[in-house]
Protein backbone atom coordinates (compact mmCIF):
# COMPACT_ATOMS: atom_id res chain seq x y z
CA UNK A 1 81.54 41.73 -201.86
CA UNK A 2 79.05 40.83 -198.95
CA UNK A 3 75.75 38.97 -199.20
CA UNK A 4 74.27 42.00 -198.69
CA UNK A 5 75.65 44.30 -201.78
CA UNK A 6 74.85 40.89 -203.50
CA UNK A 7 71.31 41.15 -203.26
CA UNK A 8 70.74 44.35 -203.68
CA UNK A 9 71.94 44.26 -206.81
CA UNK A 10 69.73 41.64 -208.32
CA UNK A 11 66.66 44.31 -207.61
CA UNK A 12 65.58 42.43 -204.22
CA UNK A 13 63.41 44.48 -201.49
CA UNK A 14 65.21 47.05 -199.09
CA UNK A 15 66.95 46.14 -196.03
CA UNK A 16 65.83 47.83 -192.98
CA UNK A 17 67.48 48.07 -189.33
CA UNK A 18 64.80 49.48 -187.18
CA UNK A 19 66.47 50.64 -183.58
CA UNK A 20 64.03 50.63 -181.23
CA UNK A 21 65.29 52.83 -178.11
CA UNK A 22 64.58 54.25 -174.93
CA UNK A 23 65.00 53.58 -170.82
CA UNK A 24 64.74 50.72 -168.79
CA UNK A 25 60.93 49.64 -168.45
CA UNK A 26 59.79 51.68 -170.75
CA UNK A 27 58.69 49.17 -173.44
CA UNK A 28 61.16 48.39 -175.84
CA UNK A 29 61.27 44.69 -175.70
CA UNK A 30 57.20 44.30 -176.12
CA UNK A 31 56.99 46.98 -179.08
CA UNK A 32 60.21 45.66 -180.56
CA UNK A 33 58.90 41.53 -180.74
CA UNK A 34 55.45 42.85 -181.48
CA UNK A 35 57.26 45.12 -184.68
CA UNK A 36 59.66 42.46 -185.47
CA UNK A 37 56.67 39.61 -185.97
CA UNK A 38 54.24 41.91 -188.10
CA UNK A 39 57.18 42.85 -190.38
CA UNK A 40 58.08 39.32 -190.52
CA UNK A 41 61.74 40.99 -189.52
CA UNK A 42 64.87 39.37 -187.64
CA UNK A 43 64.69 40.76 -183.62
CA UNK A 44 67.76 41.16 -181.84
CA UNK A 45 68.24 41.78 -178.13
CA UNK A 46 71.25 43.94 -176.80
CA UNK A 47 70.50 42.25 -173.10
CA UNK A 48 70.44 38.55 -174.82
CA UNK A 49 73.27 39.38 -177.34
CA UNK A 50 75.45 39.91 -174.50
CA UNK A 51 73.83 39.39 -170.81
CA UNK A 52 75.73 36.38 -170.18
CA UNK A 53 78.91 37.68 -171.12
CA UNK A 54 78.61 40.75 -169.17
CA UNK A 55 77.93 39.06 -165.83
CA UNK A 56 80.86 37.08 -166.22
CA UNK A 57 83.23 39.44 -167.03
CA UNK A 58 81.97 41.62 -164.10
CA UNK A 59 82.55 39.53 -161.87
CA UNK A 60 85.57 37.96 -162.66
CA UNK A 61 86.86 42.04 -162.69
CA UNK A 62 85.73 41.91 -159.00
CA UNK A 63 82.23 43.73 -159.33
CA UNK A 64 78.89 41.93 -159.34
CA UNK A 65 76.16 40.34 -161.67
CA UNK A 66 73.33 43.30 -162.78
CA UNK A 67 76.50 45.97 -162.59
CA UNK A 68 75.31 48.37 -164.81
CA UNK A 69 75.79 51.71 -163.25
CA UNK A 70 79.41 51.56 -162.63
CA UNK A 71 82.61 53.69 -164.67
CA UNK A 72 83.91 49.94 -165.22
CA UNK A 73 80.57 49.00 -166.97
CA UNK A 74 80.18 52.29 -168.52
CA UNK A 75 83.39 52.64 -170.01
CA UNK A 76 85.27 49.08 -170.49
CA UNK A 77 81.89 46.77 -170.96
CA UNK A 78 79.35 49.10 -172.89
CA UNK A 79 81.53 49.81 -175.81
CA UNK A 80 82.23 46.26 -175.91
CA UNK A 81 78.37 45.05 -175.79
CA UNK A 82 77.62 47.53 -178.34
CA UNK A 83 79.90 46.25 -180.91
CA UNK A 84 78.91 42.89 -180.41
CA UNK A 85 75.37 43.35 -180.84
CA UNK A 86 75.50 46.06 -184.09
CA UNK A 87 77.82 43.20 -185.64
CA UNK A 88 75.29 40.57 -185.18
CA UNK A 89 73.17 42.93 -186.56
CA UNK A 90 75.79 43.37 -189.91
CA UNK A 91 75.67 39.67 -190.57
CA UNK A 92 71.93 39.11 -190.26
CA UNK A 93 71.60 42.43 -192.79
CA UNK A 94 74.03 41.00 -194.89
CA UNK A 95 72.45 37.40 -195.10
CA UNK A 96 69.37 39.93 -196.59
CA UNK A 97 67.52 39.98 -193.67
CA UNK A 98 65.52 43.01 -191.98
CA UNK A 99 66.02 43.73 -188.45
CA UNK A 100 64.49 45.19 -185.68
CA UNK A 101 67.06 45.59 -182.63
CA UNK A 102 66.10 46.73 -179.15
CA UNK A 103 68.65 48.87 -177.29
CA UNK A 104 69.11 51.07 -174.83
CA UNK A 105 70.80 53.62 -176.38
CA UNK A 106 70.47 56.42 -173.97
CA UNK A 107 74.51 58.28 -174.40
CA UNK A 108 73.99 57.88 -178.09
CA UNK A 109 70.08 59.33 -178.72
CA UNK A 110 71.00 62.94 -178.25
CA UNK A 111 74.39 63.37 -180.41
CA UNK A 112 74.16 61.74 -184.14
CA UNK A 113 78.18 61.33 -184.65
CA UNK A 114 77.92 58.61 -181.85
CA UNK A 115 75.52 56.50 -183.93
CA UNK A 116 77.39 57.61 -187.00
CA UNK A 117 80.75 56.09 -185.22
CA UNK A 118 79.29 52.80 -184.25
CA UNK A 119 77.90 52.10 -187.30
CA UNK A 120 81.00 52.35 -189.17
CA UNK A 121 82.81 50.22 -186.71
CA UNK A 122 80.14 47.74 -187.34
CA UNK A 123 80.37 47.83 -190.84
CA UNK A 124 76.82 47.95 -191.53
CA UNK A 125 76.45 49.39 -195.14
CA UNK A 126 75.00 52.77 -196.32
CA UNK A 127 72.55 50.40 -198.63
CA UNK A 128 70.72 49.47 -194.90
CA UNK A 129 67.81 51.77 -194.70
CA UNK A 130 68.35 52.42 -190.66
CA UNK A 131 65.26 54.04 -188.87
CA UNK A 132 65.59 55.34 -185.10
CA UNK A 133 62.34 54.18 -182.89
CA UNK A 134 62.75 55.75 -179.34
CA UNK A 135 60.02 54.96 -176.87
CA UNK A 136 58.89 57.72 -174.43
CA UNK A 137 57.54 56.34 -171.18
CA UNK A 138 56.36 58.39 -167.97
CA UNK A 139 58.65 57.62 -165.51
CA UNK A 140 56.06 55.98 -162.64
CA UNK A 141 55.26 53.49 -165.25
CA UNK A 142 59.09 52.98 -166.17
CA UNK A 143 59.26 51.71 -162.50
CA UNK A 144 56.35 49.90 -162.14
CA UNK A 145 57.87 47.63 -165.05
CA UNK A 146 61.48 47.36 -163.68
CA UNK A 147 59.65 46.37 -160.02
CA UNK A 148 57.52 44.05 -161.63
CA UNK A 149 60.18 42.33 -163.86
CA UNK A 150 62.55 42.09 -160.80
CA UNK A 151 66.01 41.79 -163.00
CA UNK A 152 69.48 42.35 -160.72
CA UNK A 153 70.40 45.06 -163.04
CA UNK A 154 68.30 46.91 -162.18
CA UNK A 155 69.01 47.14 -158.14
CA UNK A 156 70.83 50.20 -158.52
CA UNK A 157 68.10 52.19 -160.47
CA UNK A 158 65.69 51.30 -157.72
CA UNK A 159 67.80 51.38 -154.48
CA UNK A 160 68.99 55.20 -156.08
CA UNK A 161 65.67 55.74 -157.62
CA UNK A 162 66.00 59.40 -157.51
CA UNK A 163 69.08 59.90 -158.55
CA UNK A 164 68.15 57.64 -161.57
CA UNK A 165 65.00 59.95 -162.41
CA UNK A 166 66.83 62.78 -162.55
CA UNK A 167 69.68 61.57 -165.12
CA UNK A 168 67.10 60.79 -167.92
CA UNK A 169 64.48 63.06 -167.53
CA UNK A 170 63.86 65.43 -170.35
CA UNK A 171 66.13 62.82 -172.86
CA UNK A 172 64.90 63.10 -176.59
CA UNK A 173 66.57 61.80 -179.69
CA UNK A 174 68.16 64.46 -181.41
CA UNK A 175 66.63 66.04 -184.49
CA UNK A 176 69.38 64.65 -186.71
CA UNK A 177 68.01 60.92 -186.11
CA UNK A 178 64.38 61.70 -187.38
CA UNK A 179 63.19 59.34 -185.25
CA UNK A 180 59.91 58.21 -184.61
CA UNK A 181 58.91 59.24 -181.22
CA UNK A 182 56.50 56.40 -179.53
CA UNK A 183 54.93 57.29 -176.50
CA UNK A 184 53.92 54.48 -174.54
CA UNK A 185 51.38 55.53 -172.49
CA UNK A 186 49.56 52.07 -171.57
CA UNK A 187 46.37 53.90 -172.76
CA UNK A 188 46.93 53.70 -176.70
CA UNK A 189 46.11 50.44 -178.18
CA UNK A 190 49.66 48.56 -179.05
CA UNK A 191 48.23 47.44 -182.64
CA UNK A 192 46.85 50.79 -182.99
CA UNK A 193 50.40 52.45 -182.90
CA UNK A 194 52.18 49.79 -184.51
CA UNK A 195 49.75 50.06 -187.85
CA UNK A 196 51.24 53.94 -187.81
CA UNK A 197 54.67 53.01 -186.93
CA UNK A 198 54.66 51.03 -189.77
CA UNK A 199 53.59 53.48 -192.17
CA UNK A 200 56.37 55.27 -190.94
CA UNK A 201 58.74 52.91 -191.61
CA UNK A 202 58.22 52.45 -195.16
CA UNK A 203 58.12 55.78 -196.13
């Protein structure tokens, strides 16, 4: 019986996983701390989670640091970083802990039976209320951050900028998720939208 089931059944508060998503630059990591410190909620990281890791791996498989773009990052890596971070995710959930994660999740946003199989690989319990954040950006400003926060995995998106466009324009979480859709326009006021996001989250 985990931690988790354990609590819940003494009649203590719900546990949430909020999954904040969207592409590179557009805002995740700000919204998610921001989110994660009003809710007084655990934040996880996909990029801390497993940065370190990654880079190693990648190179010691003969590609380079910031790799993110190739079929041997795609395929053999991703997976890999995505189970690790969802089960960090379990345990801190299970301890009785809310969470608010930040993660790409870009191959996953548009088809619910991909979220549906990681979370059962993860374990994470049908008692977790799970709520799907995904940050809509204009693309300009998407690489006005990346420039400005001058990360090596990102070289490819910029040196192929076009190309990069192109493959997520027009992405939006599927209907299935229900997610709330956060558009970060650098106009609206941050604790303006976060007051609404988290009436959202508690309904």
């Amino acid at each position: 019986m985990s931690l988790f089931n354990k609590k819940a059944r003494a009649g203590d508060d719900q546990v949430y996983l909020i999954i904040i998503t969207g592409c590179a630059g557009s805002g995740k990591t700000t919204v998610g701390k921001e989110l994660a410190k009003q809710l007084k909620y655990s934040y996880v990281d996909k990029d801390t989670v497993t940065r370190g890791f990654t880079d190693f791996i990648l190179k010691r498989l003969g590609s380079f640091e910031g790799d993110r773009e190739s079929e041997l990052y795609r395929n053999e890596i991703l997976p890999i970083e995505y189970q690790l971070t969802f089960k960090v995710c379990r345990e801190i959930l299970e301890n009785g802990s809310s969470v608010v994660l930040t993660i790409p999740f870009i191959g996953q946003i548009k088809d619910i039976s991909k979220w549906q199989a990681i979370k059962k690989e993860a374990g994470i319990s049908d008692d977790v209320t799970v709520k799907f954040i995904w940050i809509k950006h204009e693309i300009n400003t998407e690489k006005k951050n990346i420039l400005n926060r001058g990360a090596a995995r990102d070289d490819y998106k910029i040196n192929h900028w076009d190309a990069y466009a192109e493959s997520v324009e027009g992405i939006e979480p599927s209907a299935d998720y229900n997610a709330y859709v956060y558009v970060n326009d650098c106009e609206a006021k941050l604790a303006d939208t976060l007051a609404e996001v988290k009436q959202w989250i508690k309904k």
